[in-house]
PDB file of N, CA and C in Angstrom:
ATOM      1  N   UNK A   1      27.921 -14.198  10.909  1.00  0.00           N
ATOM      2  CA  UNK A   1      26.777 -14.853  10.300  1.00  0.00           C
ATOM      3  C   UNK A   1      25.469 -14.332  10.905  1.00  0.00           C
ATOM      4  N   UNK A   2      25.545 -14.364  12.373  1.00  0.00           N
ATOM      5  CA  UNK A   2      24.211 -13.638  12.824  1.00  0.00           C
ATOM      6  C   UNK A   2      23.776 -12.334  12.412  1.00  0.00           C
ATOM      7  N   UNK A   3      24.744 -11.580  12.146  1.00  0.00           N
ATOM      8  CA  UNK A   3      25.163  -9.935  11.844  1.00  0.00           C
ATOM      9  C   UNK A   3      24.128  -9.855  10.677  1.00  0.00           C
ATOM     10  N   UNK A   4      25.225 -11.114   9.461  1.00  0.00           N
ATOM     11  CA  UNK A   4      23.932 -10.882   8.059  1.00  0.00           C
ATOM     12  C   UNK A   4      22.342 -11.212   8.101  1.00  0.00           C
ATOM     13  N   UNK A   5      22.478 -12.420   9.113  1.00  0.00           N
ATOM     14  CA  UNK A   5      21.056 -12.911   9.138  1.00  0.00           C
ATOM     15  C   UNK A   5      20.004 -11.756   9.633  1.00  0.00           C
ATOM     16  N   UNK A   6      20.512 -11.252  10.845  1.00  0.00           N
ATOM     17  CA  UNK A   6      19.564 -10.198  11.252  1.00  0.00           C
ATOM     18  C   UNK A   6      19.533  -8.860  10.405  1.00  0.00           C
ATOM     19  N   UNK A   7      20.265  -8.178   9.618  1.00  0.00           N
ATOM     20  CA  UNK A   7      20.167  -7.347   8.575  1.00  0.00           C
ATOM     21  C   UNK A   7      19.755  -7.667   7.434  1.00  0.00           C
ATOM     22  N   UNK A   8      19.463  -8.940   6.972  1.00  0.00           N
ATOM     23  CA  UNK A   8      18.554  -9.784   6.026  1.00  0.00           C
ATOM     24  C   UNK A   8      16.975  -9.639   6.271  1.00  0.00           C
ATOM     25  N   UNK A   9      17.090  -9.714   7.918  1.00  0.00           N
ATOM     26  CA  UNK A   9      15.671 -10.265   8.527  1.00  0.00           C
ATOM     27  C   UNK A   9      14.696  -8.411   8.426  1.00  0.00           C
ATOM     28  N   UNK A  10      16.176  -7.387   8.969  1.00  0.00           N
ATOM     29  CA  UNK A  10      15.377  -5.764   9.044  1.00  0.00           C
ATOM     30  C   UNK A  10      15.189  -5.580   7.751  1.00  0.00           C
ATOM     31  N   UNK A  11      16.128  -5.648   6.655  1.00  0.00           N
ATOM     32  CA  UNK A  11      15.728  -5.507   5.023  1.00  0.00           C
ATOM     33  C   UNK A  11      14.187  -5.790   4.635  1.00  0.00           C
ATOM     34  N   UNK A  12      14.030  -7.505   4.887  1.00  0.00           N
ATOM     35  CA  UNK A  12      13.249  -8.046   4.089  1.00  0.00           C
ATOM     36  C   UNK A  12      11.877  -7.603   5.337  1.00  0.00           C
ATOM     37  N   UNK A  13      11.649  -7.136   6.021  1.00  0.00           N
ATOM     38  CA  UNK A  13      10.579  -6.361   7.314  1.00  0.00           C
ATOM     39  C   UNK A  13      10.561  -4.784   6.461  1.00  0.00           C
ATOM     40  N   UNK A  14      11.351  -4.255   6.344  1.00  0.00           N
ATOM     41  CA  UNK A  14      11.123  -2.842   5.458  1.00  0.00           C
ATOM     42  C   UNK A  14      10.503  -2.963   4.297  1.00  0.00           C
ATOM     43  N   UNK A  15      10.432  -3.757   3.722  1.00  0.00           N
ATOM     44  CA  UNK A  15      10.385  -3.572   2.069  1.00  0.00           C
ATOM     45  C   UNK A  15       8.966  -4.039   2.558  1.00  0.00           C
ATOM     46  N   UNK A  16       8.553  -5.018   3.556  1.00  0.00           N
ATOM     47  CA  UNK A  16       7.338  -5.746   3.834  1.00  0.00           C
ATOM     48  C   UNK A  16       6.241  -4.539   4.116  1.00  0.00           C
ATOM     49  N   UNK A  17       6.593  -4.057   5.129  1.00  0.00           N
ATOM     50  CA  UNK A  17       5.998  -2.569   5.495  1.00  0.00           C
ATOM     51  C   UNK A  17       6.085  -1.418   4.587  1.00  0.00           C
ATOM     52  N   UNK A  18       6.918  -1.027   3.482  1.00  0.00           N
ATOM     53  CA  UNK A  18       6.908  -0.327   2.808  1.00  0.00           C
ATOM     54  C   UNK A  18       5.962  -1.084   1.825  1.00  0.00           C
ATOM     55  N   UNK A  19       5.616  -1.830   1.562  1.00  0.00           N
ATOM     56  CA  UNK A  19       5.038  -2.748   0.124  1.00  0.00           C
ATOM     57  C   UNK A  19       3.650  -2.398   0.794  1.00  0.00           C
ATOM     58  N   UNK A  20       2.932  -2.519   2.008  1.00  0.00           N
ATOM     59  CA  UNK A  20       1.921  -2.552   2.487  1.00  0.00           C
ATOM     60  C   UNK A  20       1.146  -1.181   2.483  1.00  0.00           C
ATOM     61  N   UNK A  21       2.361  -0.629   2.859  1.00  0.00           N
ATOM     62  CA  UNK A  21       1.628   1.338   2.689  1.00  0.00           C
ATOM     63  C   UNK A  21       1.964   1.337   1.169  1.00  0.00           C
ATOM     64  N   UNK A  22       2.187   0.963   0.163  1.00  0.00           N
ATOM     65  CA  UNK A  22       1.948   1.212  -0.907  1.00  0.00           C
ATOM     66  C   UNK A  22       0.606   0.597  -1.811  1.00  0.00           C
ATOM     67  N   UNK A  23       0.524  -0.439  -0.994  1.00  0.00           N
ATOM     68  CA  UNK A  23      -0.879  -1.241  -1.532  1.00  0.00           C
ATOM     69  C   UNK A  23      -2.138  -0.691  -0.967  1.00  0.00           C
ATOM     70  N   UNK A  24      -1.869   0.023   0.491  1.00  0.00           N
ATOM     71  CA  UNK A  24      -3.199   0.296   1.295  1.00  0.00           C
ATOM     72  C   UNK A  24      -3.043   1.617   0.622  1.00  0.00           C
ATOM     73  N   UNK A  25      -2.079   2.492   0.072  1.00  0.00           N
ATOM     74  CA  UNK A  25      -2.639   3.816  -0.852  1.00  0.00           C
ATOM     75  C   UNK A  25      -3.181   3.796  -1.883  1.00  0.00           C
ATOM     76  N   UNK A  26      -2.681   2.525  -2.937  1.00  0.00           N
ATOM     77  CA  UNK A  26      -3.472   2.467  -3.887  1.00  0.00           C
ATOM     78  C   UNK A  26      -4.746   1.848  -4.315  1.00  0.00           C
ATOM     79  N   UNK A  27      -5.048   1.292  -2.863  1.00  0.00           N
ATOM     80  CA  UNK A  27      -6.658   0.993  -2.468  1.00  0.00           C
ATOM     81  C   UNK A  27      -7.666   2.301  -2.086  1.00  0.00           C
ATOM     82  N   UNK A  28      -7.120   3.218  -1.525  1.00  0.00           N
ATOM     83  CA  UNK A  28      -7.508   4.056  -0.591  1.00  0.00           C
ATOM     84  C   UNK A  28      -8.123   5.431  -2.739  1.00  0.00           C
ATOM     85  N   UNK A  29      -6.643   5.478  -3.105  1.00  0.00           N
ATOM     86  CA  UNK A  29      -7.184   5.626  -4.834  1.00  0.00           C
ATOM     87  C   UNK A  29      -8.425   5.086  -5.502  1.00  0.00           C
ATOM     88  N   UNK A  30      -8.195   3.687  -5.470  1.00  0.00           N
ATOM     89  CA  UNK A  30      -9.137   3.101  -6.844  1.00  0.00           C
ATOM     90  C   UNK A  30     -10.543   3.292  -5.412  1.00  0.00           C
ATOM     91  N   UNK A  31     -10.673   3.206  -4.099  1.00  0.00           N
ATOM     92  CA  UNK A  31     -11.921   3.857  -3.632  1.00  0.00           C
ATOM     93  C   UNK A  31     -12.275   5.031  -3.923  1.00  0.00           C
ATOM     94  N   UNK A  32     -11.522   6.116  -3.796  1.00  0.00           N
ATOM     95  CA  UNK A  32     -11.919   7.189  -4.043  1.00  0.00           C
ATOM     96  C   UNK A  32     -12.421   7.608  -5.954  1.00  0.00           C
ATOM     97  N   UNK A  33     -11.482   6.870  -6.116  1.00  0.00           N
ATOM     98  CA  UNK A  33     -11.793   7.140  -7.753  1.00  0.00           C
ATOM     99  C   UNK A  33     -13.131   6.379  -8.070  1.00  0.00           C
ATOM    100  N   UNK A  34     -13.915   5.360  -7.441  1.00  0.00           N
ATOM    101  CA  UNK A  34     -14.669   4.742  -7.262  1.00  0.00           C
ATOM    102  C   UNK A  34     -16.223   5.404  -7.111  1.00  0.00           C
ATOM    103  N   UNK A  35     -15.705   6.162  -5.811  1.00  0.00           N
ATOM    104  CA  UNK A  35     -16.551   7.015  -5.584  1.00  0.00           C
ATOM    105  C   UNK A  35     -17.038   8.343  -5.978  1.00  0.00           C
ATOM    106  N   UNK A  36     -16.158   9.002  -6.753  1.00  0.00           N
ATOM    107  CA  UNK A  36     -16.329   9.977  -7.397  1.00  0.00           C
ATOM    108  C   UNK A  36     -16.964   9.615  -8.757  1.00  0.00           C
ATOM    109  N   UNK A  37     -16.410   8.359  -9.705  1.00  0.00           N
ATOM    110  CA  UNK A  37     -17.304   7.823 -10.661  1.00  0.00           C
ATOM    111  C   UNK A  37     -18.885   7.693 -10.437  1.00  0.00           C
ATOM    112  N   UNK A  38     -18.717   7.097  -9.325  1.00  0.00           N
ATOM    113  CA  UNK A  38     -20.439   7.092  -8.963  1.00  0.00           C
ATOM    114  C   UNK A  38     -21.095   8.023  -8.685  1.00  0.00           C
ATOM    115  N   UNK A  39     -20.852   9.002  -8.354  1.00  0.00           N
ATOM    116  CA  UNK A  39     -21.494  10.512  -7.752  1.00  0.00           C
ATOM    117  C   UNK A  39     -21.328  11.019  -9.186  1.00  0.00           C
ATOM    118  N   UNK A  40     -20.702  11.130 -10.211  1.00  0.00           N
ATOM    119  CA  UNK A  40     -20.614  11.858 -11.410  1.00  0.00           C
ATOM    120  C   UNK A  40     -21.862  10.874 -12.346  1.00  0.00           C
ATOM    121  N   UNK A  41     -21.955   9.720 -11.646  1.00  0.00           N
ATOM    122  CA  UNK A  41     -22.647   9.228 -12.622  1.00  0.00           C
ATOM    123  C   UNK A  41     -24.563   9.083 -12.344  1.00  0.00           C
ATOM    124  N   UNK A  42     -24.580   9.579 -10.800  1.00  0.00           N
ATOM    125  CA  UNK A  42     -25.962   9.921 -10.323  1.00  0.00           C
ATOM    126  C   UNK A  42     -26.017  11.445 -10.037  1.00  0.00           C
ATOM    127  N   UNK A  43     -24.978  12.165 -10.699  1.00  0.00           N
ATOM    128  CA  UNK A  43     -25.721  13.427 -10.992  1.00  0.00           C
ATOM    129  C   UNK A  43     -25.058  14.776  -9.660  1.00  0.00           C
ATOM    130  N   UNK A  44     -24.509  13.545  -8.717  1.00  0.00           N
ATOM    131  CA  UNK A  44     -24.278  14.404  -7.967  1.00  0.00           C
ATOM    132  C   UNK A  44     -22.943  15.645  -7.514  1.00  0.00           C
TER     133      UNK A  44
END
């Protein structure tokens, strides 16, 4: 029982940390895409 609990506990910690670098990349995107809109749109 402890065996599953703690391989429950590393699962649901991976997917946590994997979910996080997937959200902080697609922030790190809609900034950059952000910023390039704005520089295209003052010319620069």
């Amino acid at each position: 029982m402890i065996r599953k609990t703690i391989a429950l506990a590393l699962a649901a910690g991976a997917l946590l940390v994997a979910g996080c670098n997937t959200v902080s990349g697609a922030g790190k995107d809609l900034q950059s895409a952000s910023k390039e809109t704005k520089d295209a749109m003052n010319g620069k």
